[in-house]
N, C-alpha and C. Protein backbone atom coordinates (compact mmCIF):
# COMPACT_ATOMS: atom_id res chain seq x y z
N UNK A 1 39.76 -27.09 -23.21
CA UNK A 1 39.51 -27.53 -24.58
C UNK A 1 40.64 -28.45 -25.01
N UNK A 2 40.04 -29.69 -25.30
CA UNK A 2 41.45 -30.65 -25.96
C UNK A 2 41.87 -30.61 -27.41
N UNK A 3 42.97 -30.51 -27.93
CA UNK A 3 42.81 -30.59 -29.10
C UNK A 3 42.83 -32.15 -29.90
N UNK A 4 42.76 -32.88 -28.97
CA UNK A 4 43.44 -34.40 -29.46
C UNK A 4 42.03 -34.96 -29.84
N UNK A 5 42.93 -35.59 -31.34
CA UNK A 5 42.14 -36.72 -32.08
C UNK A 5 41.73 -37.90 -31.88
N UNK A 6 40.82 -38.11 -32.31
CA UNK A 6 40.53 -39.78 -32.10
C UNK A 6 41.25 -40.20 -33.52
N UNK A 7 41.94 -41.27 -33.03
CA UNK A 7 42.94 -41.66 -34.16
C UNK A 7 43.26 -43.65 -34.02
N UNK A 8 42.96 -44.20 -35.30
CA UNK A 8 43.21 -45.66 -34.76
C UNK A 8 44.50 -45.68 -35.45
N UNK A 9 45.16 -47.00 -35.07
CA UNK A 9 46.61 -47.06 -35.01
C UNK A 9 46.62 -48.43 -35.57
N UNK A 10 47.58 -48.37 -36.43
CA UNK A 10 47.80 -49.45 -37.67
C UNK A 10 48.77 -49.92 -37.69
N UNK A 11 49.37 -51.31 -36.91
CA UNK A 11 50.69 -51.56 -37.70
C UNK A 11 51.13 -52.12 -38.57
N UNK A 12 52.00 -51.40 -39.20
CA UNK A 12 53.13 -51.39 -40.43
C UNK A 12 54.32 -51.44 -40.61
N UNK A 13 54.87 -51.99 -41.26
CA UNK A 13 56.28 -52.28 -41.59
C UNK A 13 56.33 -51.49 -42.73
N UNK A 14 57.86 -50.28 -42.51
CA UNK A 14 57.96 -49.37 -43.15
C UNK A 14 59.86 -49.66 -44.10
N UNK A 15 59.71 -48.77 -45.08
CA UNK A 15 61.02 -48.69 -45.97
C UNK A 15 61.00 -47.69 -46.42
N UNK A 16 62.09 -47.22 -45.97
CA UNK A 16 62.30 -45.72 -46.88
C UNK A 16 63.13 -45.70 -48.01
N UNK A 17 63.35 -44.68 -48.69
CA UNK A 17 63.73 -44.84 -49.87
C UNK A 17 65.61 -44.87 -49.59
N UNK A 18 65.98 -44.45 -48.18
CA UNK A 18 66.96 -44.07 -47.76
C UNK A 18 67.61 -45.86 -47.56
N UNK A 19 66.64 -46.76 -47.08
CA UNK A 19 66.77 -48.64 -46.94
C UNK A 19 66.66 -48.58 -45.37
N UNK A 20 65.72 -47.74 -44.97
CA UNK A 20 66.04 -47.90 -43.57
C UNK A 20 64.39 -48.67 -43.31
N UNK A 21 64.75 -49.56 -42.38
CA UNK A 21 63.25 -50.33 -42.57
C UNK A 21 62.68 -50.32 -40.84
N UNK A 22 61.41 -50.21 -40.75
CA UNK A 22 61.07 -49.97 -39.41
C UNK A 22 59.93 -50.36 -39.33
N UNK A 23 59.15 -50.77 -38.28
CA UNK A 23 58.25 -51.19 -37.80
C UNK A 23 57.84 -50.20 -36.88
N UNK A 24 56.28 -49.84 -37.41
CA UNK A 24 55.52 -48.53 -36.73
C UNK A 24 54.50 -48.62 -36.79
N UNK A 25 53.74 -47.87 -35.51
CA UNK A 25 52.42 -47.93 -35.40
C UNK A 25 52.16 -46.03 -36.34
N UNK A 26 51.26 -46.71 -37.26
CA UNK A 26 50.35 -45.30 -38.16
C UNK A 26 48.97 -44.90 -37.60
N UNK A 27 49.46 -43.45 -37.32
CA UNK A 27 48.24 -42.78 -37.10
C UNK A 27 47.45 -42.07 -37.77
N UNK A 28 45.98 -42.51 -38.12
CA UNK A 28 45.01 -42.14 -38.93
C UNK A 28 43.59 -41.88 -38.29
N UNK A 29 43.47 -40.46 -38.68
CA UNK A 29 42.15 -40.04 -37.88
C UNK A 29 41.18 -40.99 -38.25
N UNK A 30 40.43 -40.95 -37.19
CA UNK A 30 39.17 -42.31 -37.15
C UNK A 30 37.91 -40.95 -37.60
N UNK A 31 37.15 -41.87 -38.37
CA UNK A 31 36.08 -40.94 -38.97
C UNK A 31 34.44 -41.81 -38.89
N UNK A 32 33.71 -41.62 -38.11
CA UNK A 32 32.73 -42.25 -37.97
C UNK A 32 31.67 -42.65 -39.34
N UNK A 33 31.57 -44.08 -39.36
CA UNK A 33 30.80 -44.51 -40.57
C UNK A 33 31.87 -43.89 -42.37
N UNK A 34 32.81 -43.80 -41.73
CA UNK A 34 33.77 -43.31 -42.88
C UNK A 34 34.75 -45.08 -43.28
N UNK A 35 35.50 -44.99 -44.32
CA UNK A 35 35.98 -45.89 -44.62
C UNK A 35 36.78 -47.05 -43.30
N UNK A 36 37.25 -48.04 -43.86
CA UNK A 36 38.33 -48.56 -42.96
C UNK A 36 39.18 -48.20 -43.02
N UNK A 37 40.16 -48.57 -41.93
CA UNK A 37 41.80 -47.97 -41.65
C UNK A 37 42.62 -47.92 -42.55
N UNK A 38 42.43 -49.17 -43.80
CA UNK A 38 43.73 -49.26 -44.49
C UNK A 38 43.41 -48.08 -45.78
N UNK A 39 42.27 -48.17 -46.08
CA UNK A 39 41.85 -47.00 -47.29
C UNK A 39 41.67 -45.66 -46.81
N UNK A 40 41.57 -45.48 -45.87
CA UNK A 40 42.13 -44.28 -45.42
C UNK A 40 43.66 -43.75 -45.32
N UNK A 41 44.73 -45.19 -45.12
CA UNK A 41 45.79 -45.20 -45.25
C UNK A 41 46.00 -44.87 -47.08
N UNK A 42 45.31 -45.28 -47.50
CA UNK A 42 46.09 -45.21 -48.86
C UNK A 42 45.73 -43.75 -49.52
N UNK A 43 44.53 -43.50 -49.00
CA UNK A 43 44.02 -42.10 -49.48
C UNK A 43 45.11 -41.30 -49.29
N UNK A 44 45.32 -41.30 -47.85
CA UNK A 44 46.13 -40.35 -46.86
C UNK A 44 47.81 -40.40 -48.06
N UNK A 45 48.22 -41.46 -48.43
CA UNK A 45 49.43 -41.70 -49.27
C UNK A 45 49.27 -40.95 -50.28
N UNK A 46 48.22 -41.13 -51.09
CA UNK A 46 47.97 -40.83 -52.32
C UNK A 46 47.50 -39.08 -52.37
N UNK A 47 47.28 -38.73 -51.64
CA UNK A 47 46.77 -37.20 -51.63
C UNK A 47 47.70 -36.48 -51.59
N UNK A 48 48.28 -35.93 -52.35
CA UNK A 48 49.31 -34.87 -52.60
C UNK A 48 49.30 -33.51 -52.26
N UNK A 49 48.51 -33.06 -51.04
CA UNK A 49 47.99 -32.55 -50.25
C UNK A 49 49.18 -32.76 -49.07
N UNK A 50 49.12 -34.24 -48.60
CA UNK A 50 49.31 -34.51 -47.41
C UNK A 50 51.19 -34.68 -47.70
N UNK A 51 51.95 -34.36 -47.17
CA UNK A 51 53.62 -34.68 -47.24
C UNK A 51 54.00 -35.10 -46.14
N UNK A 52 53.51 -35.39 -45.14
CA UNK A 52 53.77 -36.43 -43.79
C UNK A 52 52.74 -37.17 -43.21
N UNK A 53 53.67 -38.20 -42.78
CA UNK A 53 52.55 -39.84 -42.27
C UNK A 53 53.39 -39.35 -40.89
N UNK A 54 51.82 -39.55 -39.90
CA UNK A 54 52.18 -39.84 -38.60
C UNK A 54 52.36 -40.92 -37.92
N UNK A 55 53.65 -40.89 -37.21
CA UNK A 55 53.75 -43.09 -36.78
C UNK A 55 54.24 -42.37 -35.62
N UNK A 56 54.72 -43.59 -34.95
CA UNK A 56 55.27 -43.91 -33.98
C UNK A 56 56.36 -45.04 -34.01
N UNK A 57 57.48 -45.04 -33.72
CA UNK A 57 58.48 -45.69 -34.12
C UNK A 57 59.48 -45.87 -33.61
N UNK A 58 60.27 -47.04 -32.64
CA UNK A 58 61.21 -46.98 -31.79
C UNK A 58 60.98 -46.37 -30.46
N UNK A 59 59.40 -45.73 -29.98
CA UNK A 59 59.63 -45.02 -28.56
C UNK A 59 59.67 -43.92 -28.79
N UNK A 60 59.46 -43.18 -30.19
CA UNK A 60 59.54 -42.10 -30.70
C UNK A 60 58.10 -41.41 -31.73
N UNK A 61 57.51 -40.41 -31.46
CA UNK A 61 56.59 -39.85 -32.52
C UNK A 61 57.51 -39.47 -33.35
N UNK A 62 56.73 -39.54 -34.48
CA UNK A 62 57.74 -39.16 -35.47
C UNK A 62 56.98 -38.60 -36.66
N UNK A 63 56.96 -38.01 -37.82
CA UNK A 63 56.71 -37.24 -38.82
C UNK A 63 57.36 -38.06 -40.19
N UNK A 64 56.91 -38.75 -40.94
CA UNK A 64 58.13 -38.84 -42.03
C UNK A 64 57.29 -38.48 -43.32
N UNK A 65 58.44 -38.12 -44.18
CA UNK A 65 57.72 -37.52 -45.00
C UNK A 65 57.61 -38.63 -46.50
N UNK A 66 56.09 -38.61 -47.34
CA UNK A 66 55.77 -38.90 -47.65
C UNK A 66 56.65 -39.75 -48.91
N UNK A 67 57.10 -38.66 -49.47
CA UNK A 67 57.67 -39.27 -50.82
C UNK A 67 59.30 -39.57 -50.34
N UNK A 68 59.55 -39.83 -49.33
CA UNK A 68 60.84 -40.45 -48.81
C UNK A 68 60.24 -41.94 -48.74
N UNK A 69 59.41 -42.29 -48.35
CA UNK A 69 58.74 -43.77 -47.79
C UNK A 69 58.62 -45.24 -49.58
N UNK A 70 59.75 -45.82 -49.60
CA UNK A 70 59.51 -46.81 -50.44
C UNK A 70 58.22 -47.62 -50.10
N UNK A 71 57.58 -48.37 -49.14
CA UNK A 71 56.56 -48.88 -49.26
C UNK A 71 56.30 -49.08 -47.86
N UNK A 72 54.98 -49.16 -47.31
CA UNK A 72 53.83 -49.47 -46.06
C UNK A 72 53.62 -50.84 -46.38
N UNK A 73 53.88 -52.18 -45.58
CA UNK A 73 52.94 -53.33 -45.65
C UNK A 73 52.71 -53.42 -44.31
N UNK A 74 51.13 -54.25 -44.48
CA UNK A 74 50.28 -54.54 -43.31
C UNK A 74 50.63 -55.94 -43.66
N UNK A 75 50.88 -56.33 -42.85
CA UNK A 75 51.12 -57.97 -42.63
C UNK A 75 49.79 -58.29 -41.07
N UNK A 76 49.28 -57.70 -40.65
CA UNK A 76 48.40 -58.53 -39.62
C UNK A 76 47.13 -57.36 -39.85
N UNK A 77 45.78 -58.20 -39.75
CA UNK A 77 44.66 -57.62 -39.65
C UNK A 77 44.21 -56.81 -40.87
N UNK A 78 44.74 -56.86 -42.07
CA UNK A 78 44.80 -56.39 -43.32
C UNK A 78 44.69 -57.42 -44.27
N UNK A 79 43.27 -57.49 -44.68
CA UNK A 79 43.74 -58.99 -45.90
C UNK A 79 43.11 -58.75 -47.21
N UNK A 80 43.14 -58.81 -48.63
CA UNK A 80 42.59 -58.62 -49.46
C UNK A 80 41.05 -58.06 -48.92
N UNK A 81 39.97 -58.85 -48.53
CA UNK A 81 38.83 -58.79 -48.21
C UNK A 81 38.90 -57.07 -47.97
N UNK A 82 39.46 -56.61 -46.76
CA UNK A 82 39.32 -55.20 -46.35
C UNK A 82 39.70 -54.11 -47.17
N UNK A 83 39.95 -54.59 -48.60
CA UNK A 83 40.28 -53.27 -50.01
C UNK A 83 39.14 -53.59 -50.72
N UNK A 84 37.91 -54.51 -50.55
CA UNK A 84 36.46 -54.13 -51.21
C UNK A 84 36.39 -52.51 -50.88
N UNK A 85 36.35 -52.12 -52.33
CA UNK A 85 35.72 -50.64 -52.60
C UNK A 85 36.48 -49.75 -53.03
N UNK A 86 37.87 -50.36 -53.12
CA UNK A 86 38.86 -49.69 -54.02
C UNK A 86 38.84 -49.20 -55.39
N UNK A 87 38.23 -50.45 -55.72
CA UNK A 87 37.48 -49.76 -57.33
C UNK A 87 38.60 -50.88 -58.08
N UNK A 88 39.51 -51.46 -57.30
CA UNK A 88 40.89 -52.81 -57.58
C UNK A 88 39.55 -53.49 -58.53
N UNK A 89 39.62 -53.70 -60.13
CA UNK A 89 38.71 -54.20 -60.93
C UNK A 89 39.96 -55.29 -61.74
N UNK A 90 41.11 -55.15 -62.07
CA UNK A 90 41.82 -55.74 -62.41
C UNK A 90 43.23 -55.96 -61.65
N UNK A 91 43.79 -56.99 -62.16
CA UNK A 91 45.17 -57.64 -61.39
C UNK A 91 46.20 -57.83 -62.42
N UNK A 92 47.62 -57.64 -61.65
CA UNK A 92 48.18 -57.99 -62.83
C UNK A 92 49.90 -58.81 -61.69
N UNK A 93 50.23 -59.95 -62.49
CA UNK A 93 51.42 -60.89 -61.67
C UNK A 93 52.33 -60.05 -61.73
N UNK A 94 53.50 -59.62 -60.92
CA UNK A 94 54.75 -58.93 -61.54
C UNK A 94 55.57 -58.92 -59.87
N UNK A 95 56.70 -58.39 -60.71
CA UNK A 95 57.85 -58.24 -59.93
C UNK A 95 58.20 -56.71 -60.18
N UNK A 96 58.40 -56.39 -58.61
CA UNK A 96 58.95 -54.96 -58.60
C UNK A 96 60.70 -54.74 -57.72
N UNK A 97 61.78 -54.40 -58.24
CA UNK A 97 62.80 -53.74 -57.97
C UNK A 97 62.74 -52.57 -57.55
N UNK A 98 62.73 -52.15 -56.39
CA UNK A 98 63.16 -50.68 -55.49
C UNK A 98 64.35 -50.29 -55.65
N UNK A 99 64.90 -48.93 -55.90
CA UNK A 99 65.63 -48.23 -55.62
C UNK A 99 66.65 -48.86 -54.45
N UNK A 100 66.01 -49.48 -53.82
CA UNK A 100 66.88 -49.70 -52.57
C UNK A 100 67.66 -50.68 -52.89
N UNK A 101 67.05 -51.63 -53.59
CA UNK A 101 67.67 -53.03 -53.73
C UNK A 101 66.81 -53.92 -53.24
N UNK A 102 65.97 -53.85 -52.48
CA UNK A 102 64.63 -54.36 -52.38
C UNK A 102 63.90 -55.50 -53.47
N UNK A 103 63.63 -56.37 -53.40
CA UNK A 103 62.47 -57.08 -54.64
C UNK A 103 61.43 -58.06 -54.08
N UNK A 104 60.56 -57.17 -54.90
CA UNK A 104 59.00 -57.60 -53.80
C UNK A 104 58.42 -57.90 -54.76
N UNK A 105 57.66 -59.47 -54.98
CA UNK A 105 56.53 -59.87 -55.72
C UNK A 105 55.44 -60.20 -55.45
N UNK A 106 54.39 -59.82 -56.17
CA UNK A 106 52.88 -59.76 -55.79
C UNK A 106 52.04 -60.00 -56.84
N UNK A 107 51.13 -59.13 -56.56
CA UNK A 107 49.92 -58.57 -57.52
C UNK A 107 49.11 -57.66 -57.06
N UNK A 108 49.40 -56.93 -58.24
CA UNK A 108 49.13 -55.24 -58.60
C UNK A 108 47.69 -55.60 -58.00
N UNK A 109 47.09 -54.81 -57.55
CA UNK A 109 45.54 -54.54 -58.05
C UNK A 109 45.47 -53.35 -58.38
N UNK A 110 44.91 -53.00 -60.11
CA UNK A 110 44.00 -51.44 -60.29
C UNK A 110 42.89 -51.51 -60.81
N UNK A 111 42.80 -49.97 -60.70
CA UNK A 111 41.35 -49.50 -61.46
C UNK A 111 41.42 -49.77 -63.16
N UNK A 112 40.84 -50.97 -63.65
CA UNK A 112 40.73 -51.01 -64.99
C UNK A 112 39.83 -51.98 -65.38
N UNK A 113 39.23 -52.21 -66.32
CA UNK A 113 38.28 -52.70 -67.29
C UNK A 113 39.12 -54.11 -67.28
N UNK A 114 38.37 -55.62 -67.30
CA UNK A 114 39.11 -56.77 -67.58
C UNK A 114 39.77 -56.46 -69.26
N UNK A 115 41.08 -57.03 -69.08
CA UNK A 115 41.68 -56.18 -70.57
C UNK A 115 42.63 -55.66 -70.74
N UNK A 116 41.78 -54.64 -69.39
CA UNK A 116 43.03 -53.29 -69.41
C UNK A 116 44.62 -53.76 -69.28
N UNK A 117 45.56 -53.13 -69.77
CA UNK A 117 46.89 -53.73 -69.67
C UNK A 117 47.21 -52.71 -68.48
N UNK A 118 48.39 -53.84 -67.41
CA UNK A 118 48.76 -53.14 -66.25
C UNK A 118 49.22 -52.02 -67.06
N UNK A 119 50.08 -52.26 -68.39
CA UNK A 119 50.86 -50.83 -68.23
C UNK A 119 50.46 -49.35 -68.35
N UNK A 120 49.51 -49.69 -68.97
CA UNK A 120 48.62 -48.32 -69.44
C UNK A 120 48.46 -47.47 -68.11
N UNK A 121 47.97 -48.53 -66.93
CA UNK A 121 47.29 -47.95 -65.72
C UNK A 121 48.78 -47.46 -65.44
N UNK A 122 50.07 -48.19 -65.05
CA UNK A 122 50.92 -47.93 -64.85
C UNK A 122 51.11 -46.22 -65.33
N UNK A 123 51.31 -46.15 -66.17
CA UNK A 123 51.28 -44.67 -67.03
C UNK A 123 50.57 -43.49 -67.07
N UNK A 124 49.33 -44.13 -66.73
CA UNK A 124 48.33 -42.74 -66.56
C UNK A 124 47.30 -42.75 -65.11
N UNK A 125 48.08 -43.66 -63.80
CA UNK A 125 47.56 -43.26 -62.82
C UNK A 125 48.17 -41.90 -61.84
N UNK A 126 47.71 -40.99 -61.78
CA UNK A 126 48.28 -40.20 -60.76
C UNK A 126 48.52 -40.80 -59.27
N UNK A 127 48.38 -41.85 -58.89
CA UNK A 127 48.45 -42.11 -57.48
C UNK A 127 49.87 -42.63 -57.65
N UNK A 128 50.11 -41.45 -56.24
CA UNK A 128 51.95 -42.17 -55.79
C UNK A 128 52.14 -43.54 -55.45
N UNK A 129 51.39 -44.22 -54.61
CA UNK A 129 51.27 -45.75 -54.32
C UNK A 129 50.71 -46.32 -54.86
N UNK A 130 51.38 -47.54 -55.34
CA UNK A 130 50.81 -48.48 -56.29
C UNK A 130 49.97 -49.33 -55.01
N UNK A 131 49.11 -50.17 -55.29
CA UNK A 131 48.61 -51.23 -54.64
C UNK A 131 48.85 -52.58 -54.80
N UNK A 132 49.86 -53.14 -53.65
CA UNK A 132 50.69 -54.93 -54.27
C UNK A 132 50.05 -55.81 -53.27
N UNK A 133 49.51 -56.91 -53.47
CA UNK A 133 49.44 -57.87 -52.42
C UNK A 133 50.38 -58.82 -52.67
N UNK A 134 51.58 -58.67 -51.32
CA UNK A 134 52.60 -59.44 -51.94
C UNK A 134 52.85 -60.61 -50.24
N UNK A 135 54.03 -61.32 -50.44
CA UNK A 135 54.59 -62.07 -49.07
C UNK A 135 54.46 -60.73 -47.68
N UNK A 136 54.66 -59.80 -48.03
CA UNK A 136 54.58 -58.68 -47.16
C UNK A 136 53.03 -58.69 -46.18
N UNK A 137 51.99 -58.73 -47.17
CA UNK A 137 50.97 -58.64 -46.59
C UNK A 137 50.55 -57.70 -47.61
N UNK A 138 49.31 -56.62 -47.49
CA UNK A 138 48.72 -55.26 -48.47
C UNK A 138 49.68 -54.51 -48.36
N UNK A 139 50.68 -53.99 -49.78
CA UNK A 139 51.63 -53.49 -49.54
C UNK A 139 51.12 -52.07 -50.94
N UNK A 140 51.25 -50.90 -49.96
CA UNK A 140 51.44 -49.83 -50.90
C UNK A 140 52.89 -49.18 -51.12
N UNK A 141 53.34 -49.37 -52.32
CA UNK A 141 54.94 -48.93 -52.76
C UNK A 141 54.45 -47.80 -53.78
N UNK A 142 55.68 -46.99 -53.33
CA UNK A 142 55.59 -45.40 -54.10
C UNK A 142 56.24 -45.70 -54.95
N UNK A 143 55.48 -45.28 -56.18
CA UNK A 143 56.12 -45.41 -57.83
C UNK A 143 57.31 -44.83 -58.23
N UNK A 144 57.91 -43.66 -57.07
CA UNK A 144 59.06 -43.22 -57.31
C UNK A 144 60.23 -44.54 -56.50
N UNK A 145 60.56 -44.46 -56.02
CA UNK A 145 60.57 -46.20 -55.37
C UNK A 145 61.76 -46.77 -56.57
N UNK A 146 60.57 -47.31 -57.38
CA UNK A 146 60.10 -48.50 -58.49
C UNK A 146 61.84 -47.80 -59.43
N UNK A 147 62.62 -49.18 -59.54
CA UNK A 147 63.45 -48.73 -60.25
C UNK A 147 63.03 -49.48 -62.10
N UNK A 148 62.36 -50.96 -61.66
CA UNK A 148 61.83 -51.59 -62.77
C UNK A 148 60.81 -52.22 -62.41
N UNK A 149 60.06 -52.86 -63.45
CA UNK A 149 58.74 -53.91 -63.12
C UNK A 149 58.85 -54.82 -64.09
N UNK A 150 58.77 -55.75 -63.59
CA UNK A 150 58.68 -57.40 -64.65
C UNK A 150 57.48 -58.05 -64.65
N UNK A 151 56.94 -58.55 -65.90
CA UNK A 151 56.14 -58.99 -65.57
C UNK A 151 56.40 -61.04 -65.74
């Protein structure tokens, strides 16, 4: 009996909240006729359930844990197009400052009504990762992270 998953493998460029930055392949169970890789990635972030991402990193499996991780970008094979179904209804321009010293500019995409002001969503989304499309590529950054936001 095997216990091993079918799992597709995503690479990402990683930051922890610690400034340690790495390049890793993410492992995410493959689910037949189930979403794509990257929204499964973000689910997997956002579920407060889950407190470790499985990668691979340096020649090493590795475990890291969730709310240590400043931000995931996909820079290859990840492009706006593949977040149809996010429910991303509004955008907003801004600049974000990390904890680390980090500064990454993009645009937000959330769940809101044309209108809606980023900040509101800002305030009353429970999801740990924000959603940025920035120079990075699809970049999800954890709101604990976030030391400021400019718009």
């Amino acid at each position: 009996m095997s216990l091993r998953l079918e799992v597709d493998q995503l690479r990402a460029r990683l930051l922890t909240v610690g400034g340690q930055t790495m390049d890793a392949l993410l492992f995410i169970h493959r689910r037949e006729g189930g979403p794509a890789a990257p929204e499964r990635v973000r689910r997997r972030l956002n579920d407060p359930k889950n407190s470790f991402l499985p990668c691979e990193a340096d020649d090493e499996s590795r475990l890291l844990q969730v709310d240590r991780i400043a931000f995931v970008a996909f820079a290859e094979g990840v492009s706006d197009g593949a977040l149809d179904g996010e429910g991303a209804a509004s955008r907003a321009e801004l600049t974000l400052d990390l904890v680390t010293g980090k500064t990454i500019q993009g645009t937000l995409l959330y769940d809101g009504k044309p209108g809606d002001r980023a900040s509101d969503f800002l305030n009353s989304s429970a999801d740990r990762f924000l959603l940025v499309l920035s120079d990075l590529g699809v970049t999800y950054i954890n709101r604990r992270a976030i030391e400021q936001i400019r718009f």
